[in-house]
N, C-alpha and C. Protein backbone atom coordinates (compact mmCIF):
# COMPACT_ATOMS: atom_id res chain seq x y z
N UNK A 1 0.85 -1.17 0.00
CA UNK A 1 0.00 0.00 0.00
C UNK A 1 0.90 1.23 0.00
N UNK A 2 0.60 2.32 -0.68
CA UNK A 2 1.26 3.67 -0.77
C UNK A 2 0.46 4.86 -0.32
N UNK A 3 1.17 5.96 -0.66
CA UNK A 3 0.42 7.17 0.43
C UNK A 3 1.46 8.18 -0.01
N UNK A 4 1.07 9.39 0.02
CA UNK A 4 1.82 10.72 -0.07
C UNK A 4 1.38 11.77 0.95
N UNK A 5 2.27 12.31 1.18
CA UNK A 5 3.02 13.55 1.82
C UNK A 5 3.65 14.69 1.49
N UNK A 6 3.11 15.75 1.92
CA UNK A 6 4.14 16.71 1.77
C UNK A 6 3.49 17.79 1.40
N UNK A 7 2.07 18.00 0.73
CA UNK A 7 0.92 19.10 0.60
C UNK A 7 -0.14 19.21 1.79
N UNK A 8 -0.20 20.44 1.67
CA UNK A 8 -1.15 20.75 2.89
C UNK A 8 -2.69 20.49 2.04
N UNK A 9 -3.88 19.73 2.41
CA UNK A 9 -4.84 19.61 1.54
C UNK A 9 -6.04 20.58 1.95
N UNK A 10 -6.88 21.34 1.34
CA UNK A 10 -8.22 21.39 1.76
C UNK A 10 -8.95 20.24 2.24
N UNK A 11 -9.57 20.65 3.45
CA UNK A 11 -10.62 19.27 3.70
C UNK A 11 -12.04 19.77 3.05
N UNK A 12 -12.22 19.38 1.79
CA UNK A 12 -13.62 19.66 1.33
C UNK A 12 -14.69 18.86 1.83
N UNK A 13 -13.97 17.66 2.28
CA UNK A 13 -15.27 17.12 2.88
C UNK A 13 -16.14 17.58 3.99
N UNK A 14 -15.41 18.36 4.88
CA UNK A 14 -15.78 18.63 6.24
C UNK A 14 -15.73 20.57 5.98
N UNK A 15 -15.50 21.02 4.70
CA UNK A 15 -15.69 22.36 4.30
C UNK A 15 -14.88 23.30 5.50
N UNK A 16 -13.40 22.49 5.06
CA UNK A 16 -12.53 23.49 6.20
C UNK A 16 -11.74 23.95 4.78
N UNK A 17 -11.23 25.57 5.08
CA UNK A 17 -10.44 25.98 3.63
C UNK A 17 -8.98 25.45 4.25
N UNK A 18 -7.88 25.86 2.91
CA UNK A 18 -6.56 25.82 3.23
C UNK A 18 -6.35 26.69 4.40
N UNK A 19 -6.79 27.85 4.49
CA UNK A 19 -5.97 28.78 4.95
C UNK A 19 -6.66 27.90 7.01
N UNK A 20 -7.35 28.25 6.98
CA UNK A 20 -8.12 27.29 8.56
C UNK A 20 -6.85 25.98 8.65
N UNK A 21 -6.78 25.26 7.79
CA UNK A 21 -5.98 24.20 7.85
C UNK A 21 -4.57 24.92 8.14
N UNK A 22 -3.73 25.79 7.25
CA UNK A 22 -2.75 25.65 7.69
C UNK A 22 -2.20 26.46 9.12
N UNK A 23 -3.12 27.18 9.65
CA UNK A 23 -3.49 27.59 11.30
C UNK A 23 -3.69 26.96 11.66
N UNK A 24 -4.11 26.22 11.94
CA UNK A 24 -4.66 24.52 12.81
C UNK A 24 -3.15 24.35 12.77
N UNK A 25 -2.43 23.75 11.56
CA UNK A 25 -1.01 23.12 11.80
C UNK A 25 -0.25 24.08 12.39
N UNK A 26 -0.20 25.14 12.36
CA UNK A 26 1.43 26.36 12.73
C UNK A 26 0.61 26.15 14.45
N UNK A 27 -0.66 26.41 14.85
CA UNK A 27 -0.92 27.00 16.45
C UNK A 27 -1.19 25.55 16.93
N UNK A 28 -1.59 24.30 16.08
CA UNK A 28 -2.32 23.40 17.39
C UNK A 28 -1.22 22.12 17.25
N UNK A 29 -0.68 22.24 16.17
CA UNK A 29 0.42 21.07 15.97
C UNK A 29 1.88 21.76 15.94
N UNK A 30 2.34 22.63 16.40
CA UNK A 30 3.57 23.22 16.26
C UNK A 30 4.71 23.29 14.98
N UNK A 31 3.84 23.21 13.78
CA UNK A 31 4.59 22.98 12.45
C UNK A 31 5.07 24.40 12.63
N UNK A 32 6.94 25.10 12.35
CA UNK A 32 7.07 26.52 12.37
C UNK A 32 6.54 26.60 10.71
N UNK A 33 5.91 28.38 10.64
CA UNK A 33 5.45 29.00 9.61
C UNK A 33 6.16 28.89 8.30
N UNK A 34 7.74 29.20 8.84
CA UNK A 34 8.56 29.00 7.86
C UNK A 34 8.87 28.09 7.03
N UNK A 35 8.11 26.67 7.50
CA UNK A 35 8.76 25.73 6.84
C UNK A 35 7.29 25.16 5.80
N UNK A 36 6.51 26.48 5.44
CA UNK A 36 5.17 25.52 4.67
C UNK A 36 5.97 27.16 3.35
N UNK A 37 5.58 26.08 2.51
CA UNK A 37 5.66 27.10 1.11
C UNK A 37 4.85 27.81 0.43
N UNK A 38 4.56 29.21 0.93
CA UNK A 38 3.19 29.81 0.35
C UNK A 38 2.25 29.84 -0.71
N UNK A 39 3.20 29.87 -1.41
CA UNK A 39 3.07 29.34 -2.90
C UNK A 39 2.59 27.98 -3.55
N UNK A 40 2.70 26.89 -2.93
CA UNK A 40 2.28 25.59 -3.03
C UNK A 40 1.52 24.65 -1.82
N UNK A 41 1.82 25.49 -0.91
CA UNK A 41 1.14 24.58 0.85
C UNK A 41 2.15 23.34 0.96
N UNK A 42 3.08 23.17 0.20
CA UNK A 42 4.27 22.16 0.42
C UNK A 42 5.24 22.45 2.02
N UNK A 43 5.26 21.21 2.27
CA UNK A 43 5.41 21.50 3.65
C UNK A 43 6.63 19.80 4.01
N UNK A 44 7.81 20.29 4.04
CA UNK A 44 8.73 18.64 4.39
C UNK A 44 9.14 18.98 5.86
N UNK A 45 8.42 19.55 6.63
CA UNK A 45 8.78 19.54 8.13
C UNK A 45 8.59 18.06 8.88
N UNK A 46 9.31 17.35 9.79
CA UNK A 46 9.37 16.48 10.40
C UNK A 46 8.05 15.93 11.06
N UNK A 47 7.37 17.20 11.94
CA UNK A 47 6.17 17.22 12.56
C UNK A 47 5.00 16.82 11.28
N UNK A 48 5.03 17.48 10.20
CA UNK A 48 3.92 17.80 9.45
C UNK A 48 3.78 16.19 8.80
N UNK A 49 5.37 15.62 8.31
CA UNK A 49 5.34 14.76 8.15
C UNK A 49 4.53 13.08 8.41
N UNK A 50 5.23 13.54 9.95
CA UNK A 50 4.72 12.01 11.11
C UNK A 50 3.07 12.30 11.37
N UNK A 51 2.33 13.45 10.84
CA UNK A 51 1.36 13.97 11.51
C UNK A 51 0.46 13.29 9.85
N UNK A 52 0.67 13.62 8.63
CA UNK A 52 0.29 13.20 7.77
C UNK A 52 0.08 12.05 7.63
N UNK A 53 1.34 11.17 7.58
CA UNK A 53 1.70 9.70 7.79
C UNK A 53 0.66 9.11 8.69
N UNK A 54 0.67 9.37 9.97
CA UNK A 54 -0.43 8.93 10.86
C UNK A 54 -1.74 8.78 10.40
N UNK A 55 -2.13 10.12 9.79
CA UNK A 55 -3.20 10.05 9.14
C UNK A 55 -4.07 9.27 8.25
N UNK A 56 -2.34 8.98 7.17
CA UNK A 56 -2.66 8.31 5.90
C UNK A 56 -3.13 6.35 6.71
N UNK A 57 -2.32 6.17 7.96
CA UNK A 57 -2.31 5.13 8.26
C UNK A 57 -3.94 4.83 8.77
N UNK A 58 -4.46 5.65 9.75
CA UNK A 58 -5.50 5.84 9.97
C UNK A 58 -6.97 5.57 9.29
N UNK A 59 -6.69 6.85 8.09
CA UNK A 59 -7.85 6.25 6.96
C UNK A 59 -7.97 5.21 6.52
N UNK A 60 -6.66 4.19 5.79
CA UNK A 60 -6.35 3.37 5.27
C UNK A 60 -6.27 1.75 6.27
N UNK A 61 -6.74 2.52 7.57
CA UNK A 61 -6.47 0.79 8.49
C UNK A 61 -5.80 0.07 8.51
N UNK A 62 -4.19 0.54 8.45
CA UNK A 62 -3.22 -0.08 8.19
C UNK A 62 -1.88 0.49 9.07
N UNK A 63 -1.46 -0.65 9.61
CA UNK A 63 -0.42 -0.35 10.35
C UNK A 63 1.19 0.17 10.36
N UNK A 64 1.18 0.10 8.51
CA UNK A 64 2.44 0.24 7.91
C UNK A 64 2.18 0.18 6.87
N UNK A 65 3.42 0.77 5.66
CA UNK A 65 2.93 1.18 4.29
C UNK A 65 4.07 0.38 3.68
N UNK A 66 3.82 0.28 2.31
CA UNK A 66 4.97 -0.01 1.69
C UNK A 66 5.55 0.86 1.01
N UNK A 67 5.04 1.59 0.56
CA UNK A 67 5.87 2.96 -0.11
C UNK A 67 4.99 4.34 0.58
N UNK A 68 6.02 5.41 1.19
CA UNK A 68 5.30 6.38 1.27
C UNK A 68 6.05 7.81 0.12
N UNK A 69 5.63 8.31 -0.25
CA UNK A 69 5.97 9.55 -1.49
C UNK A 69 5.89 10.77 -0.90
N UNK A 70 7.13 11.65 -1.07
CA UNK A 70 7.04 13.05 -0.69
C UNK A 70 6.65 14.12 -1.89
């Protein structure tokens, strides 16, 4: 199973914008500001990373991946 990382997404499902999302990450998950790319919402911070990853594991019901993509 695979999975990617590394964009900040809109949650359209739950009608949260980018900009809500990437405040949520800088104030409630400690991602610093500096490290998301304004221009793209690309983001290779460590935190943002393991925080994605978790995620992807989460949805997917799976305890481990075989490929993950930045």
């Amino acid at each position: 199973m695979t999975s990617k990382v590394g964009y900040v997404p809109e949650d359209a499902e739950n009608e949260i914008q980018l900009r809500v999302m990437l405040e949520t990450l800088i104030n409630e998950h400690g991602i610093p500001e500096e490290s998301i790319v304004s221009e793209s919402s690309h983001c290779l911070h460590p935190k943002f990373l393991e925080l994605q990853l978790s995620e992807s594991l989460k949805r997917l019901n799976l305890e481990c991946l075989d490929v993950l993509y930045l």
